[in-house]
Structure formats: C-alpha cells, structure tokens
C-alpha atoms as a PDB file:
ATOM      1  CA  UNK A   1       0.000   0.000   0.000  1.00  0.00           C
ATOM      2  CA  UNK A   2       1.225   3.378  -0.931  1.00  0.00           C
ATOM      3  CA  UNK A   3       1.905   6.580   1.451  1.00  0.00           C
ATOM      4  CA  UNK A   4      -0.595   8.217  -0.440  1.00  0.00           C
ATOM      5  CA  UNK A   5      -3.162   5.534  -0.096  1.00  0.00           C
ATOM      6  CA  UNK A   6      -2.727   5.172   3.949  1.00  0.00           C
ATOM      7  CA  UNK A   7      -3.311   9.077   4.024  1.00  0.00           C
ATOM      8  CA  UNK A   8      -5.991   8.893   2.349  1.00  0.00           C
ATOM      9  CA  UNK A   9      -7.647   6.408   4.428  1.00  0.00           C
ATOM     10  CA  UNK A  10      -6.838   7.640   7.660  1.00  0.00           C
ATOM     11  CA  UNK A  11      -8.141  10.790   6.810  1.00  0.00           C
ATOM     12  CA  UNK A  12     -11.439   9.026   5.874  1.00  0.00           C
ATOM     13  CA  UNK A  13     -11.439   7.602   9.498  1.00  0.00           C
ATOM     14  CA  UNK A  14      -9.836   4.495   9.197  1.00  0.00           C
ATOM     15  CA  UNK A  15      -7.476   3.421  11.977  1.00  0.00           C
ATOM     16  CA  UNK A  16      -4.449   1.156  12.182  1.00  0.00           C
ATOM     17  CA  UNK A  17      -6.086  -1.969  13.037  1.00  0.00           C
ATOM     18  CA  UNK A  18      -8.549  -1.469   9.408  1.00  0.00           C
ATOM     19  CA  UNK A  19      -5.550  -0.602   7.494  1.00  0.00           C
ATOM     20  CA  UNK A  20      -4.011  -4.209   8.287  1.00  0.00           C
ATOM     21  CA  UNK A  21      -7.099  -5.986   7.541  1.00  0.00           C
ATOM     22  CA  UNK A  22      -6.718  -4.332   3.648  1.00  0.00           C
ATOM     23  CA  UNK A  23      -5.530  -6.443   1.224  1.00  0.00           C
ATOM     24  CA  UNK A  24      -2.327  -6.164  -0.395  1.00  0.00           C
ATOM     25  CA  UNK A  25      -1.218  -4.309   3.257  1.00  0.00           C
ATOM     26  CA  UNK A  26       2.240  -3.162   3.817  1.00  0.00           C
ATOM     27  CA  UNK A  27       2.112  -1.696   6.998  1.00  0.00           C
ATOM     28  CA  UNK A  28       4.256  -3.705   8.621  1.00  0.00           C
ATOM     29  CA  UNK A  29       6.768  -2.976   6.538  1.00  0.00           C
ATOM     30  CA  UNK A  30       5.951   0.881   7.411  1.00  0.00           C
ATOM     31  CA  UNK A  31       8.819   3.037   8.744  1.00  0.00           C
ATOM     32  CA  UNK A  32       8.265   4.956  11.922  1.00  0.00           C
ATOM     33  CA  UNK A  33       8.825   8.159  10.030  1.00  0.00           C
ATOM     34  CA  UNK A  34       6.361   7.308   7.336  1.00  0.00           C
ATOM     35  CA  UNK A  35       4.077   6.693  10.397  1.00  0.00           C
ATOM     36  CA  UNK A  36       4.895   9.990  11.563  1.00  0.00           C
ATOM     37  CA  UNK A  37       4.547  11.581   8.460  1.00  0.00           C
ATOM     38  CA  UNK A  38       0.867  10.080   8.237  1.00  0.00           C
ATOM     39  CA  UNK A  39      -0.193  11.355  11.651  1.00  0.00           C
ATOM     40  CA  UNK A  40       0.903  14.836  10.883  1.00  0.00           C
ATOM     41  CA  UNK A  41      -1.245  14.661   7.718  1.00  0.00           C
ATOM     42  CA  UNK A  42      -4.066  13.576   9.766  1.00  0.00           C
ATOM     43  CA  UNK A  43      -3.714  16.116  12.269  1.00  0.00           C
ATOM     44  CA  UNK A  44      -3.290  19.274   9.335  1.00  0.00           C
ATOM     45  CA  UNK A  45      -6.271  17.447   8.229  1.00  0.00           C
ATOM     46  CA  UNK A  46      -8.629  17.707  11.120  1.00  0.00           C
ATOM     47  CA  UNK A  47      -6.933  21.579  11.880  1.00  0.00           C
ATOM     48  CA  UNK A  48      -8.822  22.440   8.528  1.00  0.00           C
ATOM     49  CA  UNK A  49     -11.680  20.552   9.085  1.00  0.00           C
ATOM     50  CA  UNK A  50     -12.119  22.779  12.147  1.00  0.00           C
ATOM     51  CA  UNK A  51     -11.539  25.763  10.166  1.00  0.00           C
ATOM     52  CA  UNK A  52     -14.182  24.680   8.566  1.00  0.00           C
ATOM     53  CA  UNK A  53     -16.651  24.212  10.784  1.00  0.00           C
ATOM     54  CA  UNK A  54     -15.842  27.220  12.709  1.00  0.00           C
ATOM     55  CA  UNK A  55     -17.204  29.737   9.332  1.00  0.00           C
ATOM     56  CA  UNK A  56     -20.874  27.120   9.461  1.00  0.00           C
ATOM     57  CA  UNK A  57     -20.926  28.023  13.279  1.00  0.00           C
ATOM     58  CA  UNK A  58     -20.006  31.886  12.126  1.00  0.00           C
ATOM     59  CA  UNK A  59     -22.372  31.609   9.579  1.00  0.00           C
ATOM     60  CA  UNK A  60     -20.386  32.996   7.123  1.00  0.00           C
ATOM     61  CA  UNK A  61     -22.137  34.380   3.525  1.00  0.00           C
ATOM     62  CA  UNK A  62     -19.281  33.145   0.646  1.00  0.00           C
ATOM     63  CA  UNK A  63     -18.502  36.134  -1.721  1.00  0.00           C
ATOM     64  CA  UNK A  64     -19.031  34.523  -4.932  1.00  0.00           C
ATOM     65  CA  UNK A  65     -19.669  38.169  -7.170  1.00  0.00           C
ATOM     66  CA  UNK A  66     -16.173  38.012  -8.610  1.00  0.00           C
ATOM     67  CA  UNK A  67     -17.211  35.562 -10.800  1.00  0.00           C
ATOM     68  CA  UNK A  68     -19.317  38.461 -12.310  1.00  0.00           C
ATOM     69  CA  UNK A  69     -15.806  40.263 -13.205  1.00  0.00           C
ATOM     70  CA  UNK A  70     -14.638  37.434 -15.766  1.00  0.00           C
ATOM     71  CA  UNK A  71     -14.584  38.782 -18.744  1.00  0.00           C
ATOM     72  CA  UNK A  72     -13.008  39.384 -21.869  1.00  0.00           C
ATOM     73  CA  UNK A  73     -11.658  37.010 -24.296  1.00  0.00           C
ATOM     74  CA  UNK A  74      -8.725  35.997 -22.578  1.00  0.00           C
ATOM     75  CA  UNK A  75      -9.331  34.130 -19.261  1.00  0.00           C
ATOM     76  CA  UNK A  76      -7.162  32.063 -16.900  1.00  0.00           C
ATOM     77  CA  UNK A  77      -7.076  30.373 -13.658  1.00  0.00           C
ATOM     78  CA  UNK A  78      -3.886  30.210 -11.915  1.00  0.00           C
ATOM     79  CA  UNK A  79      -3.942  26.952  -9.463  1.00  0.00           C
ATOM     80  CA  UNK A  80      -1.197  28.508  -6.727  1.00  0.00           C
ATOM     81  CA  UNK A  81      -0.980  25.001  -3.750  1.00  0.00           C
ATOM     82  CA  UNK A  82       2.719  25.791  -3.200  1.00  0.00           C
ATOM     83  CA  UNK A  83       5.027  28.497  -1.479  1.00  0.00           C
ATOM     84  CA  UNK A  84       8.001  28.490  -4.105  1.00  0.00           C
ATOM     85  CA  UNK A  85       9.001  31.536  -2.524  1.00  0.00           C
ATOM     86  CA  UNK A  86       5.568  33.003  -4.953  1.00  0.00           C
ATOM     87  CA  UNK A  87       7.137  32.647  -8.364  1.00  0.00           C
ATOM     88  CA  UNK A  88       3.796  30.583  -8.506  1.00  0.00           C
ATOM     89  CA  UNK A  89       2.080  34.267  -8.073  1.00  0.00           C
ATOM     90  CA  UNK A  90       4.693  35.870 -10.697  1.00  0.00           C
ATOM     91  CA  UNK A  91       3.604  33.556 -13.286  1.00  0.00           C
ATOM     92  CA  UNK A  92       0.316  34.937 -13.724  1.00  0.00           C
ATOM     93  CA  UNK A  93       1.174  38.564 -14.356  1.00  0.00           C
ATOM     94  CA  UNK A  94       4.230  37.432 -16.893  1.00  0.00           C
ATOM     95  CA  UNK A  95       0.904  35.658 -18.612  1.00  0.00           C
ATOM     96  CA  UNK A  96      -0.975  39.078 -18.411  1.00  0.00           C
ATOM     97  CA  UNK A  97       2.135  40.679 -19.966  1.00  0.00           C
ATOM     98  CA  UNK A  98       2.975  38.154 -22.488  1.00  0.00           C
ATOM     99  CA  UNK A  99      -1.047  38.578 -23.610  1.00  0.00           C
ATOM    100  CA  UNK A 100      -0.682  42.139 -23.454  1.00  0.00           C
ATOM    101  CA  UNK A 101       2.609  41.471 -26.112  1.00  0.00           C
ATOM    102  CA  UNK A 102       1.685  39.389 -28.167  1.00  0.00           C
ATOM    103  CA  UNK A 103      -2.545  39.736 -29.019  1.00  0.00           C
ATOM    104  CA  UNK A 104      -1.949  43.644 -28.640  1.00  0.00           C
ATOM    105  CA  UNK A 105      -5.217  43.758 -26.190  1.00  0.00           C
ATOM    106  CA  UNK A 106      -6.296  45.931 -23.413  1.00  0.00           C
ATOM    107  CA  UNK A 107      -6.150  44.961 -20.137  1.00  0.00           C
ATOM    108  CA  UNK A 108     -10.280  44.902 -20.574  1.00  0.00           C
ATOM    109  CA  UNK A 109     -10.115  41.593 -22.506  1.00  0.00           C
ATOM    110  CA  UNK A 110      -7.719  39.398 -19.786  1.00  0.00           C
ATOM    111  CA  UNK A 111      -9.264  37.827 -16.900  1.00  0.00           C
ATOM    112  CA  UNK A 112      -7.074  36.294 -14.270  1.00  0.00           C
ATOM    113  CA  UNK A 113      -7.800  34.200 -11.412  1.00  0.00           C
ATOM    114  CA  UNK A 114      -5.027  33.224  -8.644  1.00  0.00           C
ATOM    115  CA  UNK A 115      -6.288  30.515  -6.322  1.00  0.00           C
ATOM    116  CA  UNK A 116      -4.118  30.121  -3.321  1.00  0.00           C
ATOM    117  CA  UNK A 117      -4.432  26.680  -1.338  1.00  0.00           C
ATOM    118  CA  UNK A 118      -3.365  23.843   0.588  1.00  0.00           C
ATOM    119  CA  UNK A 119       0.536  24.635   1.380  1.00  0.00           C
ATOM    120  CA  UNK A 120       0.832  28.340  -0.387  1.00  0.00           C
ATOM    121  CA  UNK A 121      -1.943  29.450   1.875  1.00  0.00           C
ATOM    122  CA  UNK A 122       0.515  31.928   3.812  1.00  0.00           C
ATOM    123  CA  UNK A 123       1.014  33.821   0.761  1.00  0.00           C
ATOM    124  CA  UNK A 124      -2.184  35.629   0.950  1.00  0.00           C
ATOM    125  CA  UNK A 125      -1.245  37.135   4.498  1.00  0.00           C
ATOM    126  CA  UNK A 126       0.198  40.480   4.909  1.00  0.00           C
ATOM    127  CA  UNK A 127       3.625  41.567   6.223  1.00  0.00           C
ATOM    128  CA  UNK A 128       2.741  42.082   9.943  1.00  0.00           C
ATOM    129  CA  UNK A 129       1.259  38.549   9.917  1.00  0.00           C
ATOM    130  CA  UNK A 130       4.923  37.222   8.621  1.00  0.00           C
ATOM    131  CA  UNK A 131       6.868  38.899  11.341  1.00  0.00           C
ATOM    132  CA  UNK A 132       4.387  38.186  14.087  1.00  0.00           C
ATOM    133  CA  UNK A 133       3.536  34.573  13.585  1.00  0.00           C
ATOM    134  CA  UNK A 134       6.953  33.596  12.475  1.00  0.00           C
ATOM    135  CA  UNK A 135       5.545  32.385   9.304  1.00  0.00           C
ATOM    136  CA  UNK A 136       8.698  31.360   7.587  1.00  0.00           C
ATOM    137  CA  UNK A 137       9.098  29.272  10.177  1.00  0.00           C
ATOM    138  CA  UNK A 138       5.777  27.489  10.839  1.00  0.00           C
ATOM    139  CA  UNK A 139       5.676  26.793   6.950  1.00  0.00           C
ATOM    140  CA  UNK A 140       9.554  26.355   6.345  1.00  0.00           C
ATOM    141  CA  UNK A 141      10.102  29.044   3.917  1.00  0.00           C
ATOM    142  CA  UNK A 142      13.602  30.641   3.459  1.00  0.00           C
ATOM    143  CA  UNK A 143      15.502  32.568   2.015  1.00  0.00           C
ATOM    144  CA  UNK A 144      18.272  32.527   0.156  1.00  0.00           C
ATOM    145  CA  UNK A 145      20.280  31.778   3.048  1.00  0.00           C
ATOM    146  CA  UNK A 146      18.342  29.440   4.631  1.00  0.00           C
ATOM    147  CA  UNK A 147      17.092  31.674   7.043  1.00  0.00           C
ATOM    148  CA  UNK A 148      13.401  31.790   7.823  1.00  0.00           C
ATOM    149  CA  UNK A 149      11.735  34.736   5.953  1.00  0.00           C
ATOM    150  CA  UNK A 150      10.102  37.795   7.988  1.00  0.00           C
ATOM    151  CA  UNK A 151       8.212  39.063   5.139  1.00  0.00           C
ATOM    152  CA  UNK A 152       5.870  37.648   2.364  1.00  0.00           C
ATOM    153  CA  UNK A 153       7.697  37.723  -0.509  1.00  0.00           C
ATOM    154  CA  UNK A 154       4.904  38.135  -2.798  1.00  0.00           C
ATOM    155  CA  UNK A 155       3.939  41.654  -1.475  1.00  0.00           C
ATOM    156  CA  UNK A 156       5.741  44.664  -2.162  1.00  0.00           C
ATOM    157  CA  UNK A 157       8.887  43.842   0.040  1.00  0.00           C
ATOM    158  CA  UNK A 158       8.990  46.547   3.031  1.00  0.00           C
ATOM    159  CA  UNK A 159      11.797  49.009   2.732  1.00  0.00           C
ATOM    160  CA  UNK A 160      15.564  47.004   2.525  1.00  0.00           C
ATOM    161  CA  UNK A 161      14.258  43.757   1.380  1.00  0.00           C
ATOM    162  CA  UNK A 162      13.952  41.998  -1.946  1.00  0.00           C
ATOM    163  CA  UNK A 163      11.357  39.769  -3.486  1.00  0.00           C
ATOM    164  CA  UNK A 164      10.768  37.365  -5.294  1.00  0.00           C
ATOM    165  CA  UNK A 165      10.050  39.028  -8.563  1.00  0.00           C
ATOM    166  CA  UNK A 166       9.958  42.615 -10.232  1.00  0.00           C
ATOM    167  CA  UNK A 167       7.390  44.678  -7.982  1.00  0.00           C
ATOM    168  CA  UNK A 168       5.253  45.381 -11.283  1.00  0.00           C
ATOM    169  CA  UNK A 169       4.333  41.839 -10.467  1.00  0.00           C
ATOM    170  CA  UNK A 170       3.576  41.854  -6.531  1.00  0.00           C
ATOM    171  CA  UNK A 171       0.510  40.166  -5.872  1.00  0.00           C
ATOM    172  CA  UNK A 172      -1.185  43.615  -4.288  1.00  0.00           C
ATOM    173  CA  UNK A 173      -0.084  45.000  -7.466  1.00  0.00           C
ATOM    174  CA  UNK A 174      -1.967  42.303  -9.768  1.00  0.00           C
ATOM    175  CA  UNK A 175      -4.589  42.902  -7.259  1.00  0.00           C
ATOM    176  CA  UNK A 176      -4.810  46.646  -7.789  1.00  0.00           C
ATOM    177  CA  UNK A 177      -5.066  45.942 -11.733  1.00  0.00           C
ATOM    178  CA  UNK A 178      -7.949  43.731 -11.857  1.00  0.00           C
ATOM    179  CA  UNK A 179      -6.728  40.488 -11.154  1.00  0.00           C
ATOM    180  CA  UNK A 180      -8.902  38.511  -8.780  1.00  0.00           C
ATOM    181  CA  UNK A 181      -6.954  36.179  -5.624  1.00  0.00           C
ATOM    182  CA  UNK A 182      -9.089  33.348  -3.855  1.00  0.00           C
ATOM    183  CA  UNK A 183      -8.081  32.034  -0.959  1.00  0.00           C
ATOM    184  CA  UNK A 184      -8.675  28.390   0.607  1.00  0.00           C
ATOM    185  CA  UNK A 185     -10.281  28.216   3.685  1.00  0.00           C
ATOM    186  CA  UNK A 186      -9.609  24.648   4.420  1.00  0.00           C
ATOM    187  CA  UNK A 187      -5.713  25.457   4.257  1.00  0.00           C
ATOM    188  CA  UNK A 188      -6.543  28.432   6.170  1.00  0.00           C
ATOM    189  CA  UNK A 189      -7.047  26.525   9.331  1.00  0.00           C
ATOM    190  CA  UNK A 190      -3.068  26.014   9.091  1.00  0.00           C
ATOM    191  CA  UNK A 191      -2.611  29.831   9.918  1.00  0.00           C
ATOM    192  CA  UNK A 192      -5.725  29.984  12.639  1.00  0.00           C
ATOM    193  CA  UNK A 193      -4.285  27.070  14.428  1.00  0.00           C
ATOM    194  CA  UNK A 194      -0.643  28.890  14.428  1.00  0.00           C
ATOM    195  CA  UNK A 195      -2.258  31.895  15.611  1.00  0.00           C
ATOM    196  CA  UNK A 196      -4.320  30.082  18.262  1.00  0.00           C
ATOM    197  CA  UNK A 197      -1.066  28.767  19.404  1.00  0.00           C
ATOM    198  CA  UNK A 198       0.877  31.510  19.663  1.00  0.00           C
ATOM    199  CA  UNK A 199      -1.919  33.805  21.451  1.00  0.00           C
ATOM    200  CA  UNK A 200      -3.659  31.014  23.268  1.00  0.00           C
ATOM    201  CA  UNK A 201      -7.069  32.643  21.893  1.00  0.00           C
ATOM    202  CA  UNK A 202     -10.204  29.917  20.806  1.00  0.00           C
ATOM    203  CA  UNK A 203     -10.151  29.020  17.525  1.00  0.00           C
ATOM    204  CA  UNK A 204     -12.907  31.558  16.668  1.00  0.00           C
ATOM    205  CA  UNK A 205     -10.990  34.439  17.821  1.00  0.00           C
ATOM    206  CA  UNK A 206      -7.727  33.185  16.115  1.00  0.00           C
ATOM    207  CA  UNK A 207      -9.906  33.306  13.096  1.00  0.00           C
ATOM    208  CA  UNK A 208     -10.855  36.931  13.581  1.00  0.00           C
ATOM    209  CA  UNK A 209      -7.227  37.936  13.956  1.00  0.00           C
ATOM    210  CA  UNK A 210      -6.157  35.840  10.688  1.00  0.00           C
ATOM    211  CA  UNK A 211      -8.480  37.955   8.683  1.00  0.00           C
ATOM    212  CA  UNK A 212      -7.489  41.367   9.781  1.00  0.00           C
ATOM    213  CA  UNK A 213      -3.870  39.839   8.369  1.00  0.00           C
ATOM    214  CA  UNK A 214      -5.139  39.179   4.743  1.00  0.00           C
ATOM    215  CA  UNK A 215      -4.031  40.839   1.695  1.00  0.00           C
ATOM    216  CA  UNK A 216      -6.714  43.458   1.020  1.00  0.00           C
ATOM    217  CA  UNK A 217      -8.613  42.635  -1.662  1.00  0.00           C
ATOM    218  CA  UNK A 218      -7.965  38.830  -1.389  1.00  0.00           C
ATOM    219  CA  UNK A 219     -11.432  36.813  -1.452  1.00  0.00           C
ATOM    220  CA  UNK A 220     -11.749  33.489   0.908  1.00  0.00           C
ATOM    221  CA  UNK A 221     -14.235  31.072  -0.694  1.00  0.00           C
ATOM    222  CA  UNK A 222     -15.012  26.819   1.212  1.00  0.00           C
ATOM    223  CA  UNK A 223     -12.022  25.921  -0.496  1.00  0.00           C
ATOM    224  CA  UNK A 224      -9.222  25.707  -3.122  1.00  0.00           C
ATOM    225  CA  UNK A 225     -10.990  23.485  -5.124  1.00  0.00           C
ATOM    226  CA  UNK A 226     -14.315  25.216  -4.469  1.00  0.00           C
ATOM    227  CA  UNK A 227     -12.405  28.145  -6.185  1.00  0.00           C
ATOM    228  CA  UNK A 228     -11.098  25.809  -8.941  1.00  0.00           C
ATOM    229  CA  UNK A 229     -14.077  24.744 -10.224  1.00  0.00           C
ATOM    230  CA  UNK A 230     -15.941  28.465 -10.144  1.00  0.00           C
ATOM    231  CA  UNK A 231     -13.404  30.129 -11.755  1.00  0.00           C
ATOM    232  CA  UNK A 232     -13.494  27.282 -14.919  1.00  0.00           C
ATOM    233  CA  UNK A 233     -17.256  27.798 -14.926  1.00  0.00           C
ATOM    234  CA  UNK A 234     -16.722  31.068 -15.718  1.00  0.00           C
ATOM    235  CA  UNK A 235     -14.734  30.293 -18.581  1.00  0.00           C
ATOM    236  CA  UNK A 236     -11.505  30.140 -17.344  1.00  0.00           C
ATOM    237  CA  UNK A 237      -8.427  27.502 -18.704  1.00  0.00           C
ATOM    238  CA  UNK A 238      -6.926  26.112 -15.542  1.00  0.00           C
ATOM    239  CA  UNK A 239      -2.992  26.418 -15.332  1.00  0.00           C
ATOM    240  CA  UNK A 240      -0.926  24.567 -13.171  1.00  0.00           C
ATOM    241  CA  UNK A 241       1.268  27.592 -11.865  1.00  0.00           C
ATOM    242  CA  UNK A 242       3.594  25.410  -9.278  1.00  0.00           C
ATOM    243  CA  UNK A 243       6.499  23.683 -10.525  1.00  0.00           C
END
C-alpha cells in the first residue's frame, strides 16, 4: 500500500487496526517516520476541518460576485498550492504581460484568477502577519540563506528587502489591476491554528485575527478546489502555476 493511499484512508477515518485488515497491506513494513509523516497529515487534516466548521458556526455568507468580473476574451485560472518563494504568483502577471505582447489587447479583454491553497496558503497574508507569527518558520520558507523569511515575498517587500520578482508583479499589485486572488479556507485553518497557538485565543478568535492579516482585496471562498471549479465555470483555462 502506498503513502498516499494510507493518508488517504486515515483521513477518511480508518485506523491502524482497518488498514491491516486491507488487502495487499504493507504496513508492517511501514517506517516509523512514514508513520509519523501520516499522523501529521491527519492532524493538518482535522486543523482544517475545524476551520471549517468554525465559518458554518459563524455563519459565514461566501462572496461569490467576482465571478461576475470574468470577462473578456482571454481568461485564466492560476492553481497557486505551493510556497516556491511566490514565483507561482509571478507567473500569472508574466501571462498578463505576455497577452498584453503578443494579441496587442487591453487589459479589458484578460481575466485572471489566482487561487491560493493547501501549502501556499501563507502567501495571501500580509507583512505584519509574517513577522508576528513567524511564518517562515511554521511553513519552512527561506531565504536565500536558509534563514526563515520575515516578510511575504509576494507583497511589495517593506523598505531594505527583496522579493521574489519585479514589484510590477507583486501580488497587491496584480490585485490593484484587476486580477482577482481566492483564498482556501480549508488550508486556512493552518494559519488559525498557528495563531491560536501563539496567542492562546479559541479558535474563533484566532480566526478573527487571521483575517485582519489578509491581503486586502484577497477573497476566501469553502475551499481551493471550491475556487477551482468556479473560476473554470466562468470560462476560465486552468494552469498549473507550481512547478
């Protein structure tokens, strides 16, 4: 039996005992750091199932009106589930450009949609969020040095720093000209839980302070793949934009 396949089925609720009883098991033969690796899985997985089911108990109303703003003739969704230091998030305005080049159309006739899930969920947080929550460090991203990073490097860097890409294409800059960022809020039950952590607040509360850290102008929808699917029904061609 695969890595995958144990995740998967211990996420669906099936215990040790069940997963020995499948056919074709090769637990036995499972390393204690595989085992590890599985239980951490399970654990991110019921952090975001929480997330979750905090928004049903806040009753929150799901902004779905950007899908009004698609338009034009050229339309893209960006699927962003990796850090990669944003390059991920650069990709999408080098498309814009590159459409810009080489159709000679106005910015009225490109539609982009970033989606940012599962592991690149910290990108859509702001600086302050970064430096407080130690962010490079709860989500191992570095810099060229191998030190954690204080900042997101998406964003317009704050005065000093460098990132990743030319600031024309900072992800409040694609922002400002039109394009449209989803976030995942199942992934966004990593950052609650860090903040719960770190401020020893319920996870309600955390959630309140997560939000007052995210991008402005950055839309949360149930998911990634909630997003995903919208954003193609609107006309969209779906990109891979992580490595």
């Amino acid at each position: 039996m695969t890595t995958a396949r144990r995740d998967f089925l211990k996420h669906a609720g099936l215990g040790a005992s069940a997963l020995v009883a499948l056919p074709g098991s090769a637990l036995a033969a499972t390393s204690p750091r595989e085992i590890a690796s599985t239980d951490a899985a399970a654990q991110r997985a019921l952090r975001r199932l929480n997330a979750a089911e905090v928004s049903s108990q806040q009753a929150i109303t799901w902004d779905t009106s950007w899908m009004q703003r698609v338009r034009g003739k050229h339309r893209a969704m960006f699927d962003v589930p990796l850090v990669e230091l944003g390059y991920p998030i650069l990709r999408s305005g080098i498309w814009v450009e590159q459409v810009q080049e080489v159709f000679k159309v106005p910015a009225s006739e490109i539609s982009t949609v970033i989606v940012i899930r599962h592991d690149a969920i910290p990108l859509l947080m702001n600086h302050e969020y970064w430096s407080s929550y130690n962010a490079g460090e709860q989500f191992k991203v570095k810099d060229e040095d191998g030190a954690p990073l204080t900042f997101n490097p998406v964003l317009t860097p704050p005065a000093g720093k460098q990132g990743s890409g030319p600031p024309r294409l900072a992800l409040d800059k694609q922002i400002e000209r039109g394009a449209i960022v989803l976030g995942c809020n199942l992934a966004f039950g990593d950052v609650i839980e860090g903040i719960q952590r770190k401020d020893k607040v319920s996870v309600a509360e955390a959630r309140t302070i997560a939000m007052r850290h995210v991008v402005p102008g950055v839309i949360m929808q149930p998911s990634g793949i909630f997003a995903n699917v919208a954003a193609q029904q609107t006309g969209c061609l779906f990109v891979e934009a992580s490595l």
